[in-house]
Protein backbone atom coordinates (compact mmCIF):
# COMPACT_ATOMS: atom_id res chain seq x y z
CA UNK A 1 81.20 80.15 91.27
CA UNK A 2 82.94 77.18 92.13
CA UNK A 3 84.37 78.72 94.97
CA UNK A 4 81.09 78.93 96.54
CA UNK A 5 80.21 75.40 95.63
CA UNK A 6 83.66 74.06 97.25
CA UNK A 7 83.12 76.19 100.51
CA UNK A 8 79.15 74.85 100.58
CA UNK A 9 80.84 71.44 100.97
CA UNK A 10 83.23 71.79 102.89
CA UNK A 11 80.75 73.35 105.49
CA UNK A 12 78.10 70.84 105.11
CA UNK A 13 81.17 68.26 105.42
CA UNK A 14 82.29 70.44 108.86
CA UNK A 15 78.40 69.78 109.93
CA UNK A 16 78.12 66.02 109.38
CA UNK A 17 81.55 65.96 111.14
CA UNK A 18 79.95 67.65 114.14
CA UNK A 19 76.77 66.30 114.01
CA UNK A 20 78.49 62.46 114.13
CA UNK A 21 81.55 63.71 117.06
CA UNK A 22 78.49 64.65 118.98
CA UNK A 23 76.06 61.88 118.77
CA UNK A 24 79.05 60.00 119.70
CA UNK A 25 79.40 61.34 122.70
CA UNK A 26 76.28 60.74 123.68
CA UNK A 27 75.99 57.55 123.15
CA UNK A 28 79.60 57.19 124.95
CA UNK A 29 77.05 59.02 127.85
CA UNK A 30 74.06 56.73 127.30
CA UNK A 31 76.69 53.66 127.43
CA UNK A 32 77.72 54.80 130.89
CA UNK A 33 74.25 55.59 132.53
CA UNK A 34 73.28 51.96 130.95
CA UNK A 35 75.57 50.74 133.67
CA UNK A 36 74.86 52.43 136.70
CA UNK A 37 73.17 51.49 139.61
CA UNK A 38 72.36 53.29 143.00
CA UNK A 39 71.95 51.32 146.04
CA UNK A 40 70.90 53.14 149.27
CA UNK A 41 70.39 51.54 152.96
CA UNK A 42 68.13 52.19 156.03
CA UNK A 43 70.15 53.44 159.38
CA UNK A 44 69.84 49.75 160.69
CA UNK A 45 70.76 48.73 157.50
CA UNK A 46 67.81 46.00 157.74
CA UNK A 47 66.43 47.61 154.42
CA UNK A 48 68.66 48.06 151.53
CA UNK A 49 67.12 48.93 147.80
CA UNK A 50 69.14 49.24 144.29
CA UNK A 51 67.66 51.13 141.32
CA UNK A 52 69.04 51.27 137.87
CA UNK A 53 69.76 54.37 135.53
CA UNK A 54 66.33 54.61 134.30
CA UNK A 55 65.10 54.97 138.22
CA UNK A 56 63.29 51.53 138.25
CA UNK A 57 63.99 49.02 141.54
CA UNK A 58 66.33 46.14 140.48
CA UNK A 59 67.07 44.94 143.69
CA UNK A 60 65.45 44.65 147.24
CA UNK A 61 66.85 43.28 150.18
CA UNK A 62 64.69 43.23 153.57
CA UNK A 63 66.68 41.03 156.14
CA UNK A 64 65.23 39.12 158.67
CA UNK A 65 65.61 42.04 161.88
CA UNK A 66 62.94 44.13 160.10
CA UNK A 67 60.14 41.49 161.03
CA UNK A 68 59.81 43.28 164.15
CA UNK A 69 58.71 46.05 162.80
CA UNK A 70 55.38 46.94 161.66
CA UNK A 71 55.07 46.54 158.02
CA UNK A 72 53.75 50.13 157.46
CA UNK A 73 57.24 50.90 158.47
CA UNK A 74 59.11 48.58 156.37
CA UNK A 75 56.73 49.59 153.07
CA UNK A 76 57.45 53.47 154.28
CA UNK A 77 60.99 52.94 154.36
CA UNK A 78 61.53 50.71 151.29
CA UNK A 79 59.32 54.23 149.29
CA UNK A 80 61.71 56.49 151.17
CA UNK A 81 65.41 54.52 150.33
CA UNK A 82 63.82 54.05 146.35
CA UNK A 83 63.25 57.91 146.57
CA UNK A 84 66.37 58.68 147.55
CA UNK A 85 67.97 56.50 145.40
CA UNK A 86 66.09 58.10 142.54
CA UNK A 87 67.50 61.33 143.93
CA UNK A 88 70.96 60.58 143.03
CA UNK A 89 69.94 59.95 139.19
CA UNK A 90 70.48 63.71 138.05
CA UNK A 91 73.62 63.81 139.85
CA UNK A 92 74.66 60.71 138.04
CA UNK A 93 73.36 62.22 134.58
CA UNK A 94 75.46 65.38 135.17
CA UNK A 95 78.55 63.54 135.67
CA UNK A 96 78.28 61.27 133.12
CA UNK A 97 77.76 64.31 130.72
CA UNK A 98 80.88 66.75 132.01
CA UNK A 99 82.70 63.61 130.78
CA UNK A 100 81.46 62.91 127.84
CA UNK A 101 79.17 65.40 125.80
CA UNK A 102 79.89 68.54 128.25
CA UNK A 103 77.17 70.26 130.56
CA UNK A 104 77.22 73.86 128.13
CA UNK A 105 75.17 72.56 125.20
CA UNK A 106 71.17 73.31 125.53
CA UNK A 107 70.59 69.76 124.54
CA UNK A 108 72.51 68.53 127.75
CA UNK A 109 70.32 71.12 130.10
CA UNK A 110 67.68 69.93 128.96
CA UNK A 111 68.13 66.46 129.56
CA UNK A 112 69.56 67.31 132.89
CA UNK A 113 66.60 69.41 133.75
CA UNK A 114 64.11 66.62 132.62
CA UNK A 115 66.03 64.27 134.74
CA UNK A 116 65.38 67.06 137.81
CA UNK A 117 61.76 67.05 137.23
CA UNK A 118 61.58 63.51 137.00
CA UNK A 119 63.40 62.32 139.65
CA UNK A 120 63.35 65.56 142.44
CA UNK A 121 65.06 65.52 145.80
CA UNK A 122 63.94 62.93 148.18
CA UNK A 123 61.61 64.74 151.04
CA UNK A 124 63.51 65.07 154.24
CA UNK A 125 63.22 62.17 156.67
CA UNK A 126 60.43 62.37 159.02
CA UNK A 127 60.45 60.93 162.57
CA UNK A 128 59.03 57.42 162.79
CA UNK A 129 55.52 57.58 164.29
CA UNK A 130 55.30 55.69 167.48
CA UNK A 131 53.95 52.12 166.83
CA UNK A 132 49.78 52.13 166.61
CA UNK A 133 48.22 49.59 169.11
CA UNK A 134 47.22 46.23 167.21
CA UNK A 135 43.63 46.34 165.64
CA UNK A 136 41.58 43.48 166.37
CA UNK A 137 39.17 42.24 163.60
CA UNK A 138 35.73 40.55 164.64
CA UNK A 139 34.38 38.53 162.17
CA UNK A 140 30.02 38.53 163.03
CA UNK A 141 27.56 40.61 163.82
CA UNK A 142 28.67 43.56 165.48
CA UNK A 143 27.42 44.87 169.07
CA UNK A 144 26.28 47.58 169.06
CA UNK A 145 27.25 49.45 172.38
CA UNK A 146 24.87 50.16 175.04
CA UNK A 147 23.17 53.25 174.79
CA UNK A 148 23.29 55.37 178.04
CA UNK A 149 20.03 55.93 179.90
CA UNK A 150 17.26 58.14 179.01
CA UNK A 151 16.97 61.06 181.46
CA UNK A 152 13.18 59.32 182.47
CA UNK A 153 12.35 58.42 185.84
CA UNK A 154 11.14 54.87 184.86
CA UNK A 155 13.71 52.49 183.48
CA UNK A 156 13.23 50.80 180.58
CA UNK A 157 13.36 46.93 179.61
CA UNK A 158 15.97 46.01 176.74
CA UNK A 159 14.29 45.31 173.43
CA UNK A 160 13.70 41.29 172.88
CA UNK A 161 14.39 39.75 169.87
CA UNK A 162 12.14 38.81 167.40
CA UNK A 163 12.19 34.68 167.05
CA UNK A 164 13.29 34.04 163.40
CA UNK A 165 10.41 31.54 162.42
CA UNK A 166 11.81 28.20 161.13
CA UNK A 167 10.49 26.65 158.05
CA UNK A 168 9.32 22.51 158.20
CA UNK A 169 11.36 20.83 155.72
CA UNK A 170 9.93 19.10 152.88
CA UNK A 171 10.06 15.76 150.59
CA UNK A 172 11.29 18.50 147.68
CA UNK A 173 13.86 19.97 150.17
CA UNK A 174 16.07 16.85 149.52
CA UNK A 175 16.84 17.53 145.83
CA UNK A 176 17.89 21.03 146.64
CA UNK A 177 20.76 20.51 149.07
CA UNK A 178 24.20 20.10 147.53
CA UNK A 179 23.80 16.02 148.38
CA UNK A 180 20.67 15.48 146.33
CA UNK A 181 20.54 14.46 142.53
CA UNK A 182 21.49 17.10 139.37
CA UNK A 183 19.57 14.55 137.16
CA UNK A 184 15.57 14.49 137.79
């Protein structure tokens, strides 16, 4: 029997060996994503954003030739470069892992596949829409636009409108404007 009991130890004594080589190596993994950064640029290199390991934006640069553009374009752009950045991530992951814990064990596919659905390849670059005419904002009433004419013979006279009747102003009307007394 102690035979058994020797062998029992030794393998749980393999296992803990194992178990502690491998966490090892993934937290040599987890000490090299800490570190890395990916930086990505527009074409005209007026945009330029850096993300960190984890995918969130540690760094945005917008120089001063992008204040031509319309800001739709610049906030389009700035989505698309932080996409793409975040594109590189799994790529990153997968590296980092070859080198350190090894891409065969199910633990690392999964983690690699998370990484995949969490990050997913940045959607292909559309052509920039031509720049929309400038709106103009009118602060009033608005117009309303002329109606075209009835199909009647007799033409008709434009509504008037309706006098807005004013009110006389009081003795009491004092103490309610902002300029009167709080204390009565």
């Amino acid at each position: 029997m102690p035979d058994n009991v020797d062998a029992s130890e030794q393998m749980v004594d393999n296992w803990t060996k194992q178990i502690q080589e491998t966490a090892a190596r993934y937290q040599a993994m987890a000490a090299r994503m800490q570190g890395q950064t990916v930086t990505e640029r527009s074409k005209d290199n007026t945009i330029e954003v850096t993300i960190d390991s984890k995918g969130l934006l540690t760094n945005l640069v917008i120089a001063e030739a992008a204040s031509g553009k319309r800001m739709a374009e610049v906030s389009s752009q700035v989505m698309r470069l932080v996409q793409l950045a975040q594109s590189r991530i799994p790529e990153l992951l997968q590296q980092a892992m070859a080198e350190t814990v090894g891409t065969t064990d199910e633990t690392a596919s999964r983690v690699i596949a998370e990484a995949q659905s969490t990050f997913p390849e940045a959607p292909p670059e559309e052509e920039l829409a031509p720049p929309e005419p400038e709106r103009h904002h009118r602060f009033g009433p608005e117009e309303e636009e002329p109606t075209p004419p009835a199909a009647s013979s007799a033409p008709s006279a434009p509504p008037q409108p309706k006098p807005i009747p004013r009110r006389r102003r009081t003795q009491d009307d004092d103490d309610d404007e902002f300029g009167g007394s709080i204390l009565s």
